[in-house]
ModelCIF file with pLDDT and N, C-alpha, C, O atoms, coordinates in Angstrom:
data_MODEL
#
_entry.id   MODEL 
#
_entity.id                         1 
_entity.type                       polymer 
_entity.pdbx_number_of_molecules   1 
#
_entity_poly.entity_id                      1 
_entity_poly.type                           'polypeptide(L)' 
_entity_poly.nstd_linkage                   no 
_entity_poly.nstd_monomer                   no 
_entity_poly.pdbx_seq_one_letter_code       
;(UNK)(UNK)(UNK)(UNK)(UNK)(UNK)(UNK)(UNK)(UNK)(UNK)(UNK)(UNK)(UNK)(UNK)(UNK)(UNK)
(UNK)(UNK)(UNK)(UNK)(UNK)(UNK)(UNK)(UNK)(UNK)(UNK)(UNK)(UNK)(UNK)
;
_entity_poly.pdbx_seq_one_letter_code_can   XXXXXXXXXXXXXXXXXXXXXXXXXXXXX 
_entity_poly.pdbx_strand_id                 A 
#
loop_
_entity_poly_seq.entity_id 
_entity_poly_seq.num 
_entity_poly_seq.mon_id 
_entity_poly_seq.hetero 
1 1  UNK n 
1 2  UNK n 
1 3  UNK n 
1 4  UNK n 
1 5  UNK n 
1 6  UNK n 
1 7  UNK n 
1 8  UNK n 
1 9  UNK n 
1 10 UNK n 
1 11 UNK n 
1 12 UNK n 
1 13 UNK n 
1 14 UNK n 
1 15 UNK n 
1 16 UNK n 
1 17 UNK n 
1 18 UNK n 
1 19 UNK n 
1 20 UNK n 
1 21 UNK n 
1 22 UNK n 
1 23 UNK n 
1 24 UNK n 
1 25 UNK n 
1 26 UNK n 
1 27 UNK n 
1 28 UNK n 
1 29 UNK n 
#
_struct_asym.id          A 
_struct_asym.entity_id   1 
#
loop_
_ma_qa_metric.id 
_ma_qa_metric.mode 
_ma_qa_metric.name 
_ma_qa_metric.software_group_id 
_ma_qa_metric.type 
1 global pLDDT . pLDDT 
2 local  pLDDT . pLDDT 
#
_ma_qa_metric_global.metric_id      1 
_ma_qa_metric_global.metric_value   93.28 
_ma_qa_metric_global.model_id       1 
_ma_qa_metric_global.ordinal_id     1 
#
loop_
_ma_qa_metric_local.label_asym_id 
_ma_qa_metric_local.label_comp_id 
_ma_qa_metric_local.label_seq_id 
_ma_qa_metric_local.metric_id 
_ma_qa_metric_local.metric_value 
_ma_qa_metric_local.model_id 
_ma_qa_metric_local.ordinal_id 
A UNK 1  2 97.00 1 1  
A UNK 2  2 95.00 1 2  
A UNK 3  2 93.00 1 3  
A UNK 4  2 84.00 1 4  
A UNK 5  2 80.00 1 5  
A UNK 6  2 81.00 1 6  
A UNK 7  2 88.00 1 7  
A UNK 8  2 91.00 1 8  
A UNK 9  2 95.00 1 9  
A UNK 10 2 96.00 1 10 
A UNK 11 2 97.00 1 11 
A UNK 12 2 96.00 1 12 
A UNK 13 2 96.00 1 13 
A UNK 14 2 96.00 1 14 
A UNK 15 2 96.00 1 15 
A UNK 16 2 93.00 1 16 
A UNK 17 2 94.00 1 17 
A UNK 18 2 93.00 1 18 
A UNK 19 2 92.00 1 19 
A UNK 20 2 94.00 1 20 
A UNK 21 2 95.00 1 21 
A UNK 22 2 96.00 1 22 
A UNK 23 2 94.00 1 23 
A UNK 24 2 94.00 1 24 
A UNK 25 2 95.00 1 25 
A UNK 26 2 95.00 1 26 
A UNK 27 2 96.00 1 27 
A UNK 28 2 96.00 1 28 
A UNK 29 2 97.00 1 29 
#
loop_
_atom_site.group_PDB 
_atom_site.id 
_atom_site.type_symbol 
_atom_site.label_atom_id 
_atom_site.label_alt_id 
_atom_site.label_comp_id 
_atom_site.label_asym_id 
_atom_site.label_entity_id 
_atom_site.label_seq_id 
_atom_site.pdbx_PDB_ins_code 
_atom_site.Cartn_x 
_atom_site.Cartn_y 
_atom_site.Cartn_z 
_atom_site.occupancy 
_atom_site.B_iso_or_equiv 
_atom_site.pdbx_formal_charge 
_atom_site.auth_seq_id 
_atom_site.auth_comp_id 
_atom_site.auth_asym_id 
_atom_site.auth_atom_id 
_atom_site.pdbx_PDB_model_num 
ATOM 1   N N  . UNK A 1 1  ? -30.940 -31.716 10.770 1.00 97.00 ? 1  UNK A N  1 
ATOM 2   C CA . UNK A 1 1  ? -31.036 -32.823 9.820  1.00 97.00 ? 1  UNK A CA 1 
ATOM 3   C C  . UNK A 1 1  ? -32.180 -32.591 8.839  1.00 97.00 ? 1  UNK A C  1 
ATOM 4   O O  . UNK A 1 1  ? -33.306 -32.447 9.316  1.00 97.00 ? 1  UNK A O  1 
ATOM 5   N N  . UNK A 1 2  ? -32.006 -32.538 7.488  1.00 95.00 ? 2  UNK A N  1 
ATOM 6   C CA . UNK A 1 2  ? -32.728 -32.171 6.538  1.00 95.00 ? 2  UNK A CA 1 
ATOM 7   C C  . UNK A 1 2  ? -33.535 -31.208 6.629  1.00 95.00 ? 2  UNK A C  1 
ATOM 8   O O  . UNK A 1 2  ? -34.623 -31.005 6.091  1.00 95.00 ? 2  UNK A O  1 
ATOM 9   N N  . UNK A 1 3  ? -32.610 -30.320 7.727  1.00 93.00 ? 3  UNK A N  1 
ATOM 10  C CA . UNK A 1 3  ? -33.665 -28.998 7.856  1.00 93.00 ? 3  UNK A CA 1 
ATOM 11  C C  . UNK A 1 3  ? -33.390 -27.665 6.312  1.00 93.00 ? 3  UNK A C  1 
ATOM 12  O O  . UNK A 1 3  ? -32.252 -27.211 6.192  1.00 93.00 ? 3  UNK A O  1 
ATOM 13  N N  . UNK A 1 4  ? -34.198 -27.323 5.576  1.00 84.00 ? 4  UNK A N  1 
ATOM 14  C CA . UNK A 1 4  ? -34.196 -26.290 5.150  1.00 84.00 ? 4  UNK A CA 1 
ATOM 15  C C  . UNK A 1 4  ? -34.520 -24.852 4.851  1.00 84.00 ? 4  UNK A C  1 
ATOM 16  O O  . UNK A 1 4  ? -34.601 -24.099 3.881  1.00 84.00 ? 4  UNK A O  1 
ATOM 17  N N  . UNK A 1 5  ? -34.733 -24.833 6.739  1.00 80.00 ? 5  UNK A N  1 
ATOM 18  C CA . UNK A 1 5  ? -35.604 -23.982 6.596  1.00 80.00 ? 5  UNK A CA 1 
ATOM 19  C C  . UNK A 1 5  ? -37.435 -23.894 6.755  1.00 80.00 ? 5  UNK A C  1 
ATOM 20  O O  . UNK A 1 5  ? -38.224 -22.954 6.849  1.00 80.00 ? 5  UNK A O  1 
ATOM 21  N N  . UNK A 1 6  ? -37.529 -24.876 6.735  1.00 81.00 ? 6  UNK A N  1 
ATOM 22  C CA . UNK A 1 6  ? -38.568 -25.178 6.721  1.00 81.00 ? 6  UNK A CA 1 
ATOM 23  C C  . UNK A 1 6  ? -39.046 -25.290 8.818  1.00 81.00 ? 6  UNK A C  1 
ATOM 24  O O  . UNK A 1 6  ? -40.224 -25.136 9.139  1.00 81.00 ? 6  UNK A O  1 
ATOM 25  N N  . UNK A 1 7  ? -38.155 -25.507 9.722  1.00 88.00 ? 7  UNK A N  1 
ATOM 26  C CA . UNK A 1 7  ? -38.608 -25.649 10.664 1.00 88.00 ? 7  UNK A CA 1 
ATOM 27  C C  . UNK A 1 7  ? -37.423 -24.744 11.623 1.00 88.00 ? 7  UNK A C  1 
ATOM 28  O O  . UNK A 1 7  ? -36.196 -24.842 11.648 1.00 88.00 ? 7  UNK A O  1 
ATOM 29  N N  . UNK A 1 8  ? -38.431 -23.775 12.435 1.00 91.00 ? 8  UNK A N  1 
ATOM 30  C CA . UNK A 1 8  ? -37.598 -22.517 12.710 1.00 91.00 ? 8  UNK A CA 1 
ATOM 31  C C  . UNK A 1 8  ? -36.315 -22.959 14.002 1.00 91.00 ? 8  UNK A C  1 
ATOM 32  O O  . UNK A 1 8  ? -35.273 -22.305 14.019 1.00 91.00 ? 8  UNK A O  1 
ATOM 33  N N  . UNK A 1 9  ? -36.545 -24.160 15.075 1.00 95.00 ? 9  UNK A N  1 
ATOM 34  C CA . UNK A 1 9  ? -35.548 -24.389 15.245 1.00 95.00 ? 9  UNK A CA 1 
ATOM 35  C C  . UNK A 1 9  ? -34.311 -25.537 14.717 1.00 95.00 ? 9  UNK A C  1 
ATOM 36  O O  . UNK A 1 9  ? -34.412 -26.745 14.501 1.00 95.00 ? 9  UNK A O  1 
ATOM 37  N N  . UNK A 1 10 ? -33.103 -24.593 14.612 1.00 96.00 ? 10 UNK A N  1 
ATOM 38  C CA . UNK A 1 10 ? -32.501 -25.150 14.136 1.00 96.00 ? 10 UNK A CA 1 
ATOM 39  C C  . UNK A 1 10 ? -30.809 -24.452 14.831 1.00 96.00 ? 10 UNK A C  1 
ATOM 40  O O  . UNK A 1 10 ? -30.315 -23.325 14.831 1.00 96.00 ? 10 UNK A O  1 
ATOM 41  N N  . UNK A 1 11 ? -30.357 -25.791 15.352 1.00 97.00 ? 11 UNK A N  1 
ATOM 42  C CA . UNK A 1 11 ? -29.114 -25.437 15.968 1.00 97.00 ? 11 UNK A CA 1 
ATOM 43  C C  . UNK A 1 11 ? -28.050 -25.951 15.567 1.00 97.00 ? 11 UNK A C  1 
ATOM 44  O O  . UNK A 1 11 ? -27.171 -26.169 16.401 1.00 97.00 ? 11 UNK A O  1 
ATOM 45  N N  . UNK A 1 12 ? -27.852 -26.261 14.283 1.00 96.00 ? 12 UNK A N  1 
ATOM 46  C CA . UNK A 1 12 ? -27.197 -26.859 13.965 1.00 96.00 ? 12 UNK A CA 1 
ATOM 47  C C  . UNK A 1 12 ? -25.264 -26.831 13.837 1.00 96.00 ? 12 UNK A C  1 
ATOM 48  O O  . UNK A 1 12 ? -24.403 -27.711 13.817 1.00 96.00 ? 12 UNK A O  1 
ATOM 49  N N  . UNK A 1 13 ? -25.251 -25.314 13.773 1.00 96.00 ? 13 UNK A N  1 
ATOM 50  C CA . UNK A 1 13 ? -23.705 -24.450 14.284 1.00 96.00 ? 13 UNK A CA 1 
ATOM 51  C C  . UNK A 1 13 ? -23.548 -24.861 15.337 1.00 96.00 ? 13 UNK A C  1 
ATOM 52  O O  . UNK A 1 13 ? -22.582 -24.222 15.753 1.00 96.00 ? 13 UNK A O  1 
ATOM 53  N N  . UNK A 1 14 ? -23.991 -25.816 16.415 1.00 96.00 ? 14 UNK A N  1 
ATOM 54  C CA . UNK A 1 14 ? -23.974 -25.692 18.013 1.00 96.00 ? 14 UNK A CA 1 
ATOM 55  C C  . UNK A 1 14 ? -23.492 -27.912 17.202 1.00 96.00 ? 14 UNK A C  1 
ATOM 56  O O  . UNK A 1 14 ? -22.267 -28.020 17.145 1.00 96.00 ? 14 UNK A O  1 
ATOM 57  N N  . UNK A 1 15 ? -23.941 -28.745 16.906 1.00 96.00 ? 15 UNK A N  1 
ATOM 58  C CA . UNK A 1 15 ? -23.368 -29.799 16.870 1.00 96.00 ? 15 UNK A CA 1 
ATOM 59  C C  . UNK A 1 15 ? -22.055 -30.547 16.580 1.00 96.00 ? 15 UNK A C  1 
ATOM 60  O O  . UNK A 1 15 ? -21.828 -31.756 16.562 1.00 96.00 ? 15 UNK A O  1 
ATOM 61  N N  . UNK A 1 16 ? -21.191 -29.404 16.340 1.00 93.00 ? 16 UNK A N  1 
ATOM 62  C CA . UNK A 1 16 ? -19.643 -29.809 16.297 1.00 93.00 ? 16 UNK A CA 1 
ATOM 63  C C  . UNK A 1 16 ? -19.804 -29.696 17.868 1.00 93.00 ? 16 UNK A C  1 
ATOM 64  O O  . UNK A 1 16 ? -20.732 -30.501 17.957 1.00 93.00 ? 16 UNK A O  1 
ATOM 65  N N  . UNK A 1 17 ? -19.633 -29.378 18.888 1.00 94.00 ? 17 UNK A N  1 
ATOM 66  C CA . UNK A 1 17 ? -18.695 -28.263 20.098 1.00 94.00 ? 17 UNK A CA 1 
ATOM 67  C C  . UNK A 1 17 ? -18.286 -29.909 20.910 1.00 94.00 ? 17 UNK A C  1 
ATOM 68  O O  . UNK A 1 17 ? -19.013 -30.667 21.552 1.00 94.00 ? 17 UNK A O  1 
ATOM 69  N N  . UNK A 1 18 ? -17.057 -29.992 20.598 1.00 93.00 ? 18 UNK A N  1 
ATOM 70  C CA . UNK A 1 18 ? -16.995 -30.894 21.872 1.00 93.00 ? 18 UNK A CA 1 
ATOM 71  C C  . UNK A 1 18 ? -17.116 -30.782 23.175 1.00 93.00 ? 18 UNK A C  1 
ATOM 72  O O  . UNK A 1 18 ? -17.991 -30.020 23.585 1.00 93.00 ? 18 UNK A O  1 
ATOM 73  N N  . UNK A 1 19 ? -16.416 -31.385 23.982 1.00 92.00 ? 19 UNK A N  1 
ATOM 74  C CA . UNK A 1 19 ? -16.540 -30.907 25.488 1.00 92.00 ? 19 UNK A CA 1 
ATOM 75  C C  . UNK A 1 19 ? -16.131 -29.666 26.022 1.00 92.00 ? 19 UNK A C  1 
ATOM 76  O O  . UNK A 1 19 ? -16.811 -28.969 26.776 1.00 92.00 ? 19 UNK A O  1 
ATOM 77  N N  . UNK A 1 20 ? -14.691 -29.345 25.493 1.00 94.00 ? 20 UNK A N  1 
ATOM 78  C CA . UNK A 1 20 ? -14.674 -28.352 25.983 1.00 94.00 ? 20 UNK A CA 1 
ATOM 79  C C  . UNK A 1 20 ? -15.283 -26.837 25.602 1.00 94.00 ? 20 UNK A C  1 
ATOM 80  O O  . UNK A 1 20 ? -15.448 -25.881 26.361 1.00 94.00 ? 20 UNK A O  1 
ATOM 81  N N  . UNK A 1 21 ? -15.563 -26.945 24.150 1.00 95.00 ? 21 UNK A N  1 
ATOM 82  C CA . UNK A 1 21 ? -16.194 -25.884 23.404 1.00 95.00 ? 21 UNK A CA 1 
ATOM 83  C C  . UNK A 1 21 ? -17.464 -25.538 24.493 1.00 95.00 ? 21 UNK A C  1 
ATOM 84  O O  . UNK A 1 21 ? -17.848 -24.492 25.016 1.00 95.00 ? 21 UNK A O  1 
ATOM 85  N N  . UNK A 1 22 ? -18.057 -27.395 24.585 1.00 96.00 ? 22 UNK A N  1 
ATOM 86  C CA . UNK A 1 22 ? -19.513 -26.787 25.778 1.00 96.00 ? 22 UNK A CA 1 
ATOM 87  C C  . UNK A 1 22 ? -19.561 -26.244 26.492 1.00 96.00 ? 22 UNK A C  1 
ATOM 88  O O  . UNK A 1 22 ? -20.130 -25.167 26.670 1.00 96.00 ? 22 UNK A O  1 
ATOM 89  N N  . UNK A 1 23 ? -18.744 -27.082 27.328 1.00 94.00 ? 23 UNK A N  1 
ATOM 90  C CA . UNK A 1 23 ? -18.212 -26.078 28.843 1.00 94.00 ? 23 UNK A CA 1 
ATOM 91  C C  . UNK A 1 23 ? -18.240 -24.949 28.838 1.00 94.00 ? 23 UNK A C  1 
ATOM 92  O O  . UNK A 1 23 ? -18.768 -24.313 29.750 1.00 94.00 ? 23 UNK A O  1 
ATOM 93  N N  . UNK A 1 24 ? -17.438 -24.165 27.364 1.00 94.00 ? 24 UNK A N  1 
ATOM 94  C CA . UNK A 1 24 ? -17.441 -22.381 27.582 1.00 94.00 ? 24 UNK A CA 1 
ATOM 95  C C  . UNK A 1 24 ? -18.513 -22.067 26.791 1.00 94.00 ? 24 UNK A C  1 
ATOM 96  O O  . UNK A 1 24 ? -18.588 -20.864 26.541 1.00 94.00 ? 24 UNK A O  1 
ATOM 97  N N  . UNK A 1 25 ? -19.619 -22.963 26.174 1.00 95.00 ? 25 UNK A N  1 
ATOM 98  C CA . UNK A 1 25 ? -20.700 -22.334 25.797 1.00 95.00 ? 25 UNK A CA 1 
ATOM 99  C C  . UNK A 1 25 ? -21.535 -20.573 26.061 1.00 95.00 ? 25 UNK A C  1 
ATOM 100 O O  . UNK A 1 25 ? -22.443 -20.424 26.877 1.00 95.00 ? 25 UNK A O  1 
ATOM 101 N N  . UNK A 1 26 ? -21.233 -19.940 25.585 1.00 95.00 ? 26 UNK A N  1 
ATOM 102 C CA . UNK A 1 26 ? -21.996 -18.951 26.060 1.00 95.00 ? 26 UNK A CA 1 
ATOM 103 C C  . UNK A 1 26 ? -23.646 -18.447 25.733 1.00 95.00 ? 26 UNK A C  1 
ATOM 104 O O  . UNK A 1 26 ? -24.270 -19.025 24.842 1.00 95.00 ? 26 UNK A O  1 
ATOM 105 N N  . UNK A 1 27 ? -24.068 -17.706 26.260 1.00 96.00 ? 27 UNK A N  1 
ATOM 106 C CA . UNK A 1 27 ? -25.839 -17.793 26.279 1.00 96.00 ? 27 UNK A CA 1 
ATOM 107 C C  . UNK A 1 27 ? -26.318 -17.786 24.883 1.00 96.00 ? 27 UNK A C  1 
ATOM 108 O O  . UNK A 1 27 ? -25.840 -16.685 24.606 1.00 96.00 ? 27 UNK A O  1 
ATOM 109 N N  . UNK A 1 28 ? -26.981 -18.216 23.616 1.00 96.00 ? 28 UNK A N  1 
ATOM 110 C CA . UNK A 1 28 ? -27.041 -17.518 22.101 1.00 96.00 ? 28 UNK A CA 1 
ATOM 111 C C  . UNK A 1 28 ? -28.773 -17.849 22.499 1.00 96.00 ? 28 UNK A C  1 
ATOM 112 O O  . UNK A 1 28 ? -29.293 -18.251 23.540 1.00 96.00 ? 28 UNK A O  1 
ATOM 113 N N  . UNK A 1 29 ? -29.333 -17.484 21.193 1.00 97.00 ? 29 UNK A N  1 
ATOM 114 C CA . UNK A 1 29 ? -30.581 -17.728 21.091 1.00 97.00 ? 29 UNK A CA 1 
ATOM 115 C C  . UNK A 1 29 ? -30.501 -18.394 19.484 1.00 97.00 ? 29 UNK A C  1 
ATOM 116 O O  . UNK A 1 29 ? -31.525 -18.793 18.930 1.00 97.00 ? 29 UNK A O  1 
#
């Protein structure tokens, strides 16, 4: 949220995943 960069974490590709996307989450950094 109003990140531009400015603050190094940022997961924001990861806030769609519904349930099941989570479930098969695999390890990222």
């Amino acid at each position: 949220f109003e990140n531009d960069g400015g603050r190094a974490f940022d997961i924001g590709a990861l806030a769609g995943l519904d349930r099941e996307a989570y479930d098969a989450l695999e390890p990222v950094q």
